[in-house]
C-alpha atoms as a PDB file:
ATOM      1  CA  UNK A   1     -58.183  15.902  -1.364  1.00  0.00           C
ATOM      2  CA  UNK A   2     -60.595  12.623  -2.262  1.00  0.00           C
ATOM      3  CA  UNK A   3     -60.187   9.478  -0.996  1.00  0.00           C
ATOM      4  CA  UNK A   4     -59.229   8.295  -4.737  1.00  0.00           C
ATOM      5  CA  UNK A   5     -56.360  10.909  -5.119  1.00  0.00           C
ATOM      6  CA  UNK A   6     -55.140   9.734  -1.610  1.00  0.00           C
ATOM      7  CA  UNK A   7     -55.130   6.302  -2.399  1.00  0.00           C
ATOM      8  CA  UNK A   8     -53.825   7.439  -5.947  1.00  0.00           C
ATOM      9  CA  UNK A   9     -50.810   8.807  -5.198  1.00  0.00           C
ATOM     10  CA  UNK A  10     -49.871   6.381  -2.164  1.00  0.00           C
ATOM     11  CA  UNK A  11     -49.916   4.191  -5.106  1.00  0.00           C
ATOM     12  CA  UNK A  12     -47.727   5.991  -7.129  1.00  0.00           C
ATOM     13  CA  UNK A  13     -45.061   6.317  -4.119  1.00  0.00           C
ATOM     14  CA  UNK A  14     -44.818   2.587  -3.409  1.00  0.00           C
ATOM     15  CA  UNK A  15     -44.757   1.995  -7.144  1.00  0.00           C
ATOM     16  CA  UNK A  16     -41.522   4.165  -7.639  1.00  0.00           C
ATOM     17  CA  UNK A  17     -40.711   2.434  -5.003  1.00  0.00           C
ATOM     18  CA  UNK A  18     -41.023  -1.284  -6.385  1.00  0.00           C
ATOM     19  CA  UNK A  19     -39.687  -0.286  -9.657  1.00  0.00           C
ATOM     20  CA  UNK A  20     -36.140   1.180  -7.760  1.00  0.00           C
ATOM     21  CA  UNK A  21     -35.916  -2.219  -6.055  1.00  0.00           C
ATOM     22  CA  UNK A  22     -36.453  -4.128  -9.246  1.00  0.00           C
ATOM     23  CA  UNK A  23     -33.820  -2.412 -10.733  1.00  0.00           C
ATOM     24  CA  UNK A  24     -31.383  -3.044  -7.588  1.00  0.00           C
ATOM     25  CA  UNK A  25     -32.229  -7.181  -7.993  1.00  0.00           C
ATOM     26  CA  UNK A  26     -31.377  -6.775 -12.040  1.00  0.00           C
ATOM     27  CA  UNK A  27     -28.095  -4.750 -11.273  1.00  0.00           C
ATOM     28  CA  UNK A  28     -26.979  -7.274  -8.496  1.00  0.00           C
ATOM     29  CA  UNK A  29     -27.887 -10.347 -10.621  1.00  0.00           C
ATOM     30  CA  UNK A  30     -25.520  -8.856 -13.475  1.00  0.00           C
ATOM     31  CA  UNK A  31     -22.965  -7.596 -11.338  1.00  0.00           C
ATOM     32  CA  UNK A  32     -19.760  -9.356 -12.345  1.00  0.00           C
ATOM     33  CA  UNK A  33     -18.167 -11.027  -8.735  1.00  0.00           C
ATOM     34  CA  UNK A  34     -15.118  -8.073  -8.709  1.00  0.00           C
ATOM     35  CA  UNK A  35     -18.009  -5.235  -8.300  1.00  0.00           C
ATOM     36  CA  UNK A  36     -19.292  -5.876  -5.077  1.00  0.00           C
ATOM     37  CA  UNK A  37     -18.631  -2.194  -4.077  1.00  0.00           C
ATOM     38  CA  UNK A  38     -21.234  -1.161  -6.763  1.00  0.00           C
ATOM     39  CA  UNK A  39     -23.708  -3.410  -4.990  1.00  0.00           C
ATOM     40  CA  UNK A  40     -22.798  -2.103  -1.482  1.00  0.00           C
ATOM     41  CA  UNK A  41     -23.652   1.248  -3.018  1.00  0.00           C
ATOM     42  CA  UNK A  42     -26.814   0.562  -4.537  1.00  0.00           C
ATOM     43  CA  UNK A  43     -27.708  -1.443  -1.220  1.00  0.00           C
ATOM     44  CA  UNK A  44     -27.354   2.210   0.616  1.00  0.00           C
ATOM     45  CA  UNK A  45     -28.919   3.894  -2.001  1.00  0.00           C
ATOM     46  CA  UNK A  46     -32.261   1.614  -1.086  1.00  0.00           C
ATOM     47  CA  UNK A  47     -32.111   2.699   2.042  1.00  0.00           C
ATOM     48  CA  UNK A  48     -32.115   6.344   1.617  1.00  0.00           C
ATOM     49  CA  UNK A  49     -35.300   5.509  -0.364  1.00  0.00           C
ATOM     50  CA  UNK A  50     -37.291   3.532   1.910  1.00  0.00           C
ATOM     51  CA  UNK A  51     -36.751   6.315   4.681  1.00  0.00           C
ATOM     52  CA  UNK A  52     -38.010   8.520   2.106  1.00  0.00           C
ATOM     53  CA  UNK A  53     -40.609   6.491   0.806  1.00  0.00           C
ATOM     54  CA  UNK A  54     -41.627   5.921   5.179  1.00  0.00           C
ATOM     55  CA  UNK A  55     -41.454  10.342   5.293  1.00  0.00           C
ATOM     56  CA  UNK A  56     -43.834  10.672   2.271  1.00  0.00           C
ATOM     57  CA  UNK A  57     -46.164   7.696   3.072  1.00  0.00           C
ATOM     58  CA  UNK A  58     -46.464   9.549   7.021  1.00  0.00           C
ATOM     59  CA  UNK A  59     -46.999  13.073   5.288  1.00  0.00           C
ATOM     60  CA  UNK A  60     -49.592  12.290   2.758  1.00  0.00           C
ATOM     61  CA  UNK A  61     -51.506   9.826   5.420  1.00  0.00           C
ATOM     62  CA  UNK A  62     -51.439  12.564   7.906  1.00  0.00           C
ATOM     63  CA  UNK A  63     -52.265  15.230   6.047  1.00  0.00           C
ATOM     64  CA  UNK A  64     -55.194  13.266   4.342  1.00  0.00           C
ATOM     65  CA  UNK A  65     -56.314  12.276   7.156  1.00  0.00           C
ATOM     66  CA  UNK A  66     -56.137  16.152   8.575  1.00  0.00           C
ATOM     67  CA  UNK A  67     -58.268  16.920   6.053  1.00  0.00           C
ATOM     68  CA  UNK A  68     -60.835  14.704   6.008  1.00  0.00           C
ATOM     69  CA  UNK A  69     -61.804  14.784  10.012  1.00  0.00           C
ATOM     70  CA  UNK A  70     -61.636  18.998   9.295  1.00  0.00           C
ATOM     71  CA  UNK A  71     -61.526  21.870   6.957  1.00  0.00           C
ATOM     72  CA  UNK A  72     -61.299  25.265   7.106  1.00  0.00           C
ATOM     73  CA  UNK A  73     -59.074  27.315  10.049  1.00  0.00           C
ATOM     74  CA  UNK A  74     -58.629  24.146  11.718  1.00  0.00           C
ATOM     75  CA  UNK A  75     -57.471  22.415   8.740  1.00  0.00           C
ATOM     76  CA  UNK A  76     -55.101  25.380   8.453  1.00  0.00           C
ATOM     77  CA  UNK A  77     -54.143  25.575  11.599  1.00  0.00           C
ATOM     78  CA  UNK A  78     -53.310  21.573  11.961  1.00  0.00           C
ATOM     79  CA  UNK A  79     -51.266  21.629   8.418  1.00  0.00           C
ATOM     80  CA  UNK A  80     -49.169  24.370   9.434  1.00  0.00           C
ATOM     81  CA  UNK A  81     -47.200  22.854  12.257  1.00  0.00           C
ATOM     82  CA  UNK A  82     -47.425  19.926  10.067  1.00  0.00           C
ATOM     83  CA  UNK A  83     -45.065  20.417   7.092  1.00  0.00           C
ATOM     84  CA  UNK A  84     -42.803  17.603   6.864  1.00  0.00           C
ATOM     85  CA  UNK A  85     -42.303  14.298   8.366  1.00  0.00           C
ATOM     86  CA  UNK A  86     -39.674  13.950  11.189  1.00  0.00           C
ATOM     87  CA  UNK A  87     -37.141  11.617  11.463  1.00  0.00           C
ATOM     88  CA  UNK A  88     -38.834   8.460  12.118  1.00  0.00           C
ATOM     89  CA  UNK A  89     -37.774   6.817  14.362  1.00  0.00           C
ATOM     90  CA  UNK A  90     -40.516   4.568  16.074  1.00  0.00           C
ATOM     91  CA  UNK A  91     -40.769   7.055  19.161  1.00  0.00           C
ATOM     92  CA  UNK A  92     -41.301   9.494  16.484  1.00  0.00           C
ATOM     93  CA  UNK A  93     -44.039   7.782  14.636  1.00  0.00           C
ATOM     94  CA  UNK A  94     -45.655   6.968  17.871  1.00  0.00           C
ATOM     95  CA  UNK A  95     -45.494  10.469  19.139  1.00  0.00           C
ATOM     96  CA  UNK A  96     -47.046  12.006  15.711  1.00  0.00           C
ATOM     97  CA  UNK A  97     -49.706   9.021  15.503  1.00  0.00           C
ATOM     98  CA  UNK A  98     -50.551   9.678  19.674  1.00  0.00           C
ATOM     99  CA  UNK A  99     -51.785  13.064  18.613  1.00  0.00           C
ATOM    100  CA  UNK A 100     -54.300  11.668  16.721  1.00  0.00           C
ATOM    101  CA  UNK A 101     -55.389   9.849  20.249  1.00  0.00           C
ATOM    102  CA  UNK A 102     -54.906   6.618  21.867  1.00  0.00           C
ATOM    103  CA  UNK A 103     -56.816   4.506  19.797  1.00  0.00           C
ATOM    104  CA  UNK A 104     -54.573   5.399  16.668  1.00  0.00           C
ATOM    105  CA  UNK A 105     -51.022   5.022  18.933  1.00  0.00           C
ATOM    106  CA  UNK A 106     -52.921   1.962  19.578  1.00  0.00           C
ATOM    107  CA  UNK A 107     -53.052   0.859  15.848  1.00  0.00           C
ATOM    108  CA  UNK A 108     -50.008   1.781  15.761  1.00  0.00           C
ATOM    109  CA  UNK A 109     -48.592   0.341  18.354  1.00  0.00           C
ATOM    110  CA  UNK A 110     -50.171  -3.366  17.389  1.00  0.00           C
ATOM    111  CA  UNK A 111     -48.298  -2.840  14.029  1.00  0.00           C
ATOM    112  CA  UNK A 112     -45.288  -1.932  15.070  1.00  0.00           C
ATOM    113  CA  UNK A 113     -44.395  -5.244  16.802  1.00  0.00           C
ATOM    114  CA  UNK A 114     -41.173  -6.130  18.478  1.00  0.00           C
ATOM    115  CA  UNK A 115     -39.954  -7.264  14.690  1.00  0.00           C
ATOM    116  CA  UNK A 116     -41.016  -4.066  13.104  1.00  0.00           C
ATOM    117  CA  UNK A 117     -39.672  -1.955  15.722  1.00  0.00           C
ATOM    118  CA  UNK A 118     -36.053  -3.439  15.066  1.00  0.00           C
ATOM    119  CA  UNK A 119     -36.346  -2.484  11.533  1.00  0.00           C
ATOM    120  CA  UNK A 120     -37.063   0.544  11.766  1.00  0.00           C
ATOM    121  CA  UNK A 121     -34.615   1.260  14.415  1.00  0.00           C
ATOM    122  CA  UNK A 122     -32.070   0.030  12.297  1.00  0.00           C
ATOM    123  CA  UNK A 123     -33.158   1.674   8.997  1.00  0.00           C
ATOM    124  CA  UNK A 124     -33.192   5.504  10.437  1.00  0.00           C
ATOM    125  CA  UNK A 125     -29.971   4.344  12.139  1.00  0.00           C
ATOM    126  CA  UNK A 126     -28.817   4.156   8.965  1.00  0.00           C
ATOM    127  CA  UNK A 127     -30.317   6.751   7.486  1.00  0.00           C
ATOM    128  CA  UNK A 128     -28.240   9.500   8.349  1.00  0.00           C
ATOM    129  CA  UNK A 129     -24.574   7.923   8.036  1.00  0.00           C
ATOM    130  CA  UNK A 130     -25.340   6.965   4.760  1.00  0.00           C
ATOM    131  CA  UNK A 131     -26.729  10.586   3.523  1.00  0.00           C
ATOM    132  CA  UNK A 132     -23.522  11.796   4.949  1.00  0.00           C
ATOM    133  CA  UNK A 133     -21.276   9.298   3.471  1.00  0.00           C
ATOM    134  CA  UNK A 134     -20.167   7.532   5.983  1.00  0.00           C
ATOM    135  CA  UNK A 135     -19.155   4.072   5.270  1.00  0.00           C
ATOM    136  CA  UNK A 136     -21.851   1.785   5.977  1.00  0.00           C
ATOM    137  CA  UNK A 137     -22.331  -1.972   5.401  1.00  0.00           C
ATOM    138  CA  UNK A 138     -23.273  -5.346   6.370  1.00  0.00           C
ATOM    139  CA  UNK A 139     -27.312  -6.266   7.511  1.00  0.00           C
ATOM    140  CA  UNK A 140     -28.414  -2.723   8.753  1.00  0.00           C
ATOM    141  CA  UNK A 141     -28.076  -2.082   4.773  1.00  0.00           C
ATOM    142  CA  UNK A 142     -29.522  -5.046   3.244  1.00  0.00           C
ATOM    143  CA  UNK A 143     -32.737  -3.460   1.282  1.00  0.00           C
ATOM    144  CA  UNK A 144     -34.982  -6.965   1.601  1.00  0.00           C
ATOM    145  CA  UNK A 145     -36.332  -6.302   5.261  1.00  0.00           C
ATOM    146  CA  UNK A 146     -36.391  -2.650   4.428  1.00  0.00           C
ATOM    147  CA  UNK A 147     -38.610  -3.235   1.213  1.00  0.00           C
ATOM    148  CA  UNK A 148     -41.023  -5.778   3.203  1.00  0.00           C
ATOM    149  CA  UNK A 149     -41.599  -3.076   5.823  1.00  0.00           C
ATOM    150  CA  UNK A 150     -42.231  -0.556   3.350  1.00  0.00           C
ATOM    151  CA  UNK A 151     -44.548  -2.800   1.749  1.00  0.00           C
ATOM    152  CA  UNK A 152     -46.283  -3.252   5.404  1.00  0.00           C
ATOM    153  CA  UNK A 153     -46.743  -0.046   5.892  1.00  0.00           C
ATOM    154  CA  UNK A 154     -48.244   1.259   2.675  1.00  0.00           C
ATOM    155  CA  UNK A 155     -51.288  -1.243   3.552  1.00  0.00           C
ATOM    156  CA  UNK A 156     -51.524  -0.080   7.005  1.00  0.00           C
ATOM    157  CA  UNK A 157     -51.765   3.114   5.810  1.00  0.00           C
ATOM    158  CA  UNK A 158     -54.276   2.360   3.080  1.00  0.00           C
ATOM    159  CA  UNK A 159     -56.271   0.329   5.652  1.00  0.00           C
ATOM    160  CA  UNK A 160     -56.130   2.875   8.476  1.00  0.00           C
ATOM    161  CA  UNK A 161     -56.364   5.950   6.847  1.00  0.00           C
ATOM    162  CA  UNK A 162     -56.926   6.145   2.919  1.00  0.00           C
ATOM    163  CA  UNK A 163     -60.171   4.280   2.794  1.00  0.00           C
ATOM    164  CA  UNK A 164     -63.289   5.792   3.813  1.00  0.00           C
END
């Protein structure tokens, strides 16, 4: 795994990404004023994909940067309690970024503001009610703030961990 292909695909996740949100603006934009419940749904369906996008983003960082600081039975070893991102919550992130030590929960941690916390709080809050079809609306589903973190944390990641 190169630094390129890293960096590469990253690319190619927040690009999917973009292109879903795009699509969401041109829907809503056309949407005559009776079809508000498509928008609602579509507004759900965004968030389902940033906590996706947030799980892939986490797995391919971590297990880039897993094996680039080893190789071998300790690369092995580290990627095999390491298959999929958890829920991510931001006690979640911090716990799987502490591991790495306390300079990284540091980095972390002076990302994550106050701001950033609240979005992500209220994202995976989300997350789960909406994958099970539970009827939710309102702000905790509006895709903007969702998008902008996404967007935030694809460059942290770049910055902090896909670069050499």
């Amino acid at each position: 795994m190169t630094d390129q292909w890293a960096r590469t695909e990253a690319l190619a996740i927040r690009d999917r990404l973009r292109a879903e949100h795009d699509r969401y603006k041109d829907l809503v934009s056309f949407l005559p004023t009776g079809k508000l419940r498509i928008q609602e749904d579509s507004r759900r369906y965004l968030c389902l994909r940033c906590a996706g996008f947030l799980e892939k983003m986490v797995f391919l960082t971590v297990n880039y940067y897993l094996s680039k600081k080893s190789s071998g039975p300790v690369l092995a070893f580290s990627t095999s309690y390491f298959r999929q991102a958890p829920n991510l919550t931001p006690d979640a992130l911090r716990k799987l970024f502490a591991r790495f030590g306390e300079q990284d929960l540091q980095r972390l941690d002076k990302f994550i503001d106050t701001s950033r916390r609240d979005i992500l709080s209220d994202l995976l809050s989300t997350r789960n009610p909406v994958a099970h079809g539970d009827l939710v609306g309102g702000a905790k589903v509006d895709p903007t703030r969702y998008i902008e973190f996404c967007e935030d944390f694809y460059n942290w990641c770049i910055d902090n961990y896909l670069t050499d």
